[in-house]
C-alpha atoms as a PDB file:
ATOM      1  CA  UNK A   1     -88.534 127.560 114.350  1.00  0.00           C
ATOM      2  CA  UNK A   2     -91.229 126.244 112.508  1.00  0.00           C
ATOM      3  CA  UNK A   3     -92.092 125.696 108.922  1.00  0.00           C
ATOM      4  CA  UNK A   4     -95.730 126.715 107.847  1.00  0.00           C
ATOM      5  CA  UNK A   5     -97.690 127.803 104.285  1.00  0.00           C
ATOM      6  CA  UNK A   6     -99.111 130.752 103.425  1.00  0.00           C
ATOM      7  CA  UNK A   7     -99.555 132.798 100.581  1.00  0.00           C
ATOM      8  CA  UNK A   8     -97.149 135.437  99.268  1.00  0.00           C
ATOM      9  CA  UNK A   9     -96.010 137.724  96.842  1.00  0.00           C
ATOM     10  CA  UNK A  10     -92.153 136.704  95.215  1.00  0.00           C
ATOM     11  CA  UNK A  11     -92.228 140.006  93.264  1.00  0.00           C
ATOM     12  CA  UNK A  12     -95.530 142.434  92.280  1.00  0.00           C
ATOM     13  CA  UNK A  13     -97.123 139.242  90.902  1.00  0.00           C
ATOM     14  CA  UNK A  14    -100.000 136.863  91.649  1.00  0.00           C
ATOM     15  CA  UNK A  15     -99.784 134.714  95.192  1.00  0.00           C
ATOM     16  CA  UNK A  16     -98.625 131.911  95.451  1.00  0.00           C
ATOM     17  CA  UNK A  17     -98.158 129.089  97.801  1.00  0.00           C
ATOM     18  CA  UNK A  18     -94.667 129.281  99.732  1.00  0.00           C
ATOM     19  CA  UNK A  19     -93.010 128.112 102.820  1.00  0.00           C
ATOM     20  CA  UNK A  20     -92.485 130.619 105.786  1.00  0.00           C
ATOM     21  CA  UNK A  21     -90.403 129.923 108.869  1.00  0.00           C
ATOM     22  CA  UNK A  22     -92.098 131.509 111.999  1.00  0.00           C
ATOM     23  CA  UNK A  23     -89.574 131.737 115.090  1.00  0.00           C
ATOM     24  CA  UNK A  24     -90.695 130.243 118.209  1.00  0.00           C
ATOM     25  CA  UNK A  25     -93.283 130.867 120.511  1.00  0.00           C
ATOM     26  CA  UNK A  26     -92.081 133.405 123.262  1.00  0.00           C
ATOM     27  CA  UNK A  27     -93.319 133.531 126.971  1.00  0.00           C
ATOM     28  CA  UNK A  28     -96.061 136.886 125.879  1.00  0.00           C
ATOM     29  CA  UNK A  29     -96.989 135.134 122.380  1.00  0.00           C
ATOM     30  CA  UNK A  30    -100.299 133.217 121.542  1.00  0.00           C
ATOM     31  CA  UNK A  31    -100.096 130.727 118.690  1.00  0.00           C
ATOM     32  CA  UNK A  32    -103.565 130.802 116.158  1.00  0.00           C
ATOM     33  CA  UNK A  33    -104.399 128.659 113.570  1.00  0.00           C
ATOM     34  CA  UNK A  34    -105.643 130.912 111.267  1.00  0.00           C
ATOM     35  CA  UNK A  35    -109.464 130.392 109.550  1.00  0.00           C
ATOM     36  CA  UNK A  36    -109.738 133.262 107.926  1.00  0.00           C
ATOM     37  CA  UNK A  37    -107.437 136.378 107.030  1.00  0.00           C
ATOM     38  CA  UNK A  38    -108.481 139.608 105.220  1.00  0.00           C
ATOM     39  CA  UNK A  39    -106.741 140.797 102.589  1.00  0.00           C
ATOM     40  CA  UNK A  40    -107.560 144.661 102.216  1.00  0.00           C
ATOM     41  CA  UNK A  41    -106.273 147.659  99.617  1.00  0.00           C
ATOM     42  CA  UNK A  42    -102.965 148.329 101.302  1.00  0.00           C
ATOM     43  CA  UNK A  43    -102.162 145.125 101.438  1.00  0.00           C
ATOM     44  CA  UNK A  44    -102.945 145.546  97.884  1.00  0.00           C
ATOM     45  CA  UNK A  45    -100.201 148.578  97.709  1.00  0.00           C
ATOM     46  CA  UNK A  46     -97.378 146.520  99.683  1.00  0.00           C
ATOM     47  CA  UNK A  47     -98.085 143.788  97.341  1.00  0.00           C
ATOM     48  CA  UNK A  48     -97.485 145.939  93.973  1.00  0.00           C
ATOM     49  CA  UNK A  49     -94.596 147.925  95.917  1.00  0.00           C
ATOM     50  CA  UNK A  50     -97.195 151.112  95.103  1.00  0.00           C
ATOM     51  CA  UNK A  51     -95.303 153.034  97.927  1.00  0.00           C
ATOM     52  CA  UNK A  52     -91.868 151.476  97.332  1.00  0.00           C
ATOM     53  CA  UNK A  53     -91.135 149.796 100.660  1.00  0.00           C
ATOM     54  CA  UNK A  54     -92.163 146.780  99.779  1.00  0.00           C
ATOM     55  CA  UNK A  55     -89.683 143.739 100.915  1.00  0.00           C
ATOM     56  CA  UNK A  56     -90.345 140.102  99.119  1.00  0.00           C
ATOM     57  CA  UNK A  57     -91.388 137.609  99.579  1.00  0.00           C
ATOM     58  CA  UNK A  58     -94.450 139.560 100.818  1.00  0.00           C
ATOM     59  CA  UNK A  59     -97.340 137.756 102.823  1.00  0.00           C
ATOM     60  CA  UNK A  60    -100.253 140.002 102.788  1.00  0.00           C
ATOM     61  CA  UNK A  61    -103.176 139.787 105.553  1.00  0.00           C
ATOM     62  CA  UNK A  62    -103.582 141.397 108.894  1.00  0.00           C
ATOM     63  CA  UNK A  63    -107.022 140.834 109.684  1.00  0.00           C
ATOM     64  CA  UNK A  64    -107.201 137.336 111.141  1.00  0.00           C
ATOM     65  CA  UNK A  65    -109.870 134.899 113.180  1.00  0.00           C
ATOM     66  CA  UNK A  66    -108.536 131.837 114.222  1.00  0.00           C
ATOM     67  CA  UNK A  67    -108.294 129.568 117.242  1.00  0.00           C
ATOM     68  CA  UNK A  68    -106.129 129.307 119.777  1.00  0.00           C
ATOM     69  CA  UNK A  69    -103.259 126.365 119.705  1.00  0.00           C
ATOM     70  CA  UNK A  70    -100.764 127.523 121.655  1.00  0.00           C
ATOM     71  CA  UNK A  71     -99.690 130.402 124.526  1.00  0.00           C
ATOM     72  CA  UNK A  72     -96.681 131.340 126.144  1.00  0.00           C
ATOM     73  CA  UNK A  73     -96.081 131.093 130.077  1.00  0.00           C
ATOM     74  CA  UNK A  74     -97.185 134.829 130.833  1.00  0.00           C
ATOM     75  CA  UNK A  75     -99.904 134.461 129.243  1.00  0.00           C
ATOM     76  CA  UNK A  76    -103.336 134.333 131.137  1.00  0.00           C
ATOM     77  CA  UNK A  77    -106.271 136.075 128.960  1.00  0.00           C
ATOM     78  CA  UNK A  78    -106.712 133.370 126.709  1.00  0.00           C
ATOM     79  CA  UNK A  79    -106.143 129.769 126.342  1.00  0.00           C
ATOM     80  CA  UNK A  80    -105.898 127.031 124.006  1.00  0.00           C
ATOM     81  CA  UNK A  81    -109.021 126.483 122.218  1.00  0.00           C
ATOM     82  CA  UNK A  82    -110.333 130.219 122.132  1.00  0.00           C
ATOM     83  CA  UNK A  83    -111.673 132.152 118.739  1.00  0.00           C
ATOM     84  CA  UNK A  84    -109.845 134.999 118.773  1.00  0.00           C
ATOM     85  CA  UNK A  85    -109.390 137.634 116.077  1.00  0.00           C
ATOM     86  CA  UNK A  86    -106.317 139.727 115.453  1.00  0.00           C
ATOM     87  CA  UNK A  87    -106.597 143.690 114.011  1.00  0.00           C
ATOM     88  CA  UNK A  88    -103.814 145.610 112.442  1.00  0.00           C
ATOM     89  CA  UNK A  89    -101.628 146.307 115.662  1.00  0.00           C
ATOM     90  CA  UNK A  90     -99.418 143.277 116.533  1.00  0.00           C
ATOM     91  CA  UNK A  91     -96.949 143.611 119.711  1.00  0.00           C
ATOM     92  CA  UNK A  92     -98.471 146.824 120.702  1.00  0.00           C
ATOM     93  CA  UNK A  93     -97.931 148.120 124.419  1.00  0.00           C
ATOM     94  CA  UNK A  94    -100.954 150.212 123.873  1.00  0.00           C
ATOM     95  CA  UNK A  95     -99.661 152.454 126.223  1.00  0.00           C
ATOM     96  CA  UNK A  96     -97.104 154.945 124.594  1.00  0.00           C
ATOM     97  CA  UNK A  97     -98.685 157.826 121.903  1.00  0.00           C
ATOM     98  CA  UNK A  98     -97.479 155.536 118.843  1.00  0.00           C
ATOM     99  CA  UNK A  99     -99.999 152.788 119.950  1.00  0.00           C
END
């Protein structure tokens, strides 16, 4: 594991700098260091709990551009080093009718 900042929500309040542990890198995963990260409107709702399923401490942002630091042993599109941006779908298969 690995301790990092970032920004989050303790309750529906202001953010504020706290101390996240991320779990380890696995063999599909690529590592970013993150340069920018949008915050949009329903991160907005999760932050206020507007549609009460909100779970704190909250870190909001799913839009992200970074660079690469790090990739897992299966990985071969990208490598360390690359700007690479991330949408809303994380660990999607993009394959089944939910993705």
């Amino acid at each position: 594991m690995t301790s990092i900042k970032a920004y989050a929500a303790q309750t529906k309040a202001a953010l504020k700098e706290f101390e996240i542990e991320r779990r380890n890198l696995g063999s599909d995963d690529v590592q970013i260091a993150i340069d920018y990260c949008g915050v949009c409107h329903s991160d907005l709702h999760m932050v206020n709990n507007d549609w009460g399923s909100s779970s704190y401490p909250l870190v909001p942002g799913h839009e992200i551009i970074g660079r690469v630091t790090e990739v897992g042993d299966k990985v071969k599109e990208f490598k360390i080093g690359d700007r690479v941006r991330v949408g809303f779908l994380v660990d999607s298969c993009r394959t089944c009718e939910a993705c």
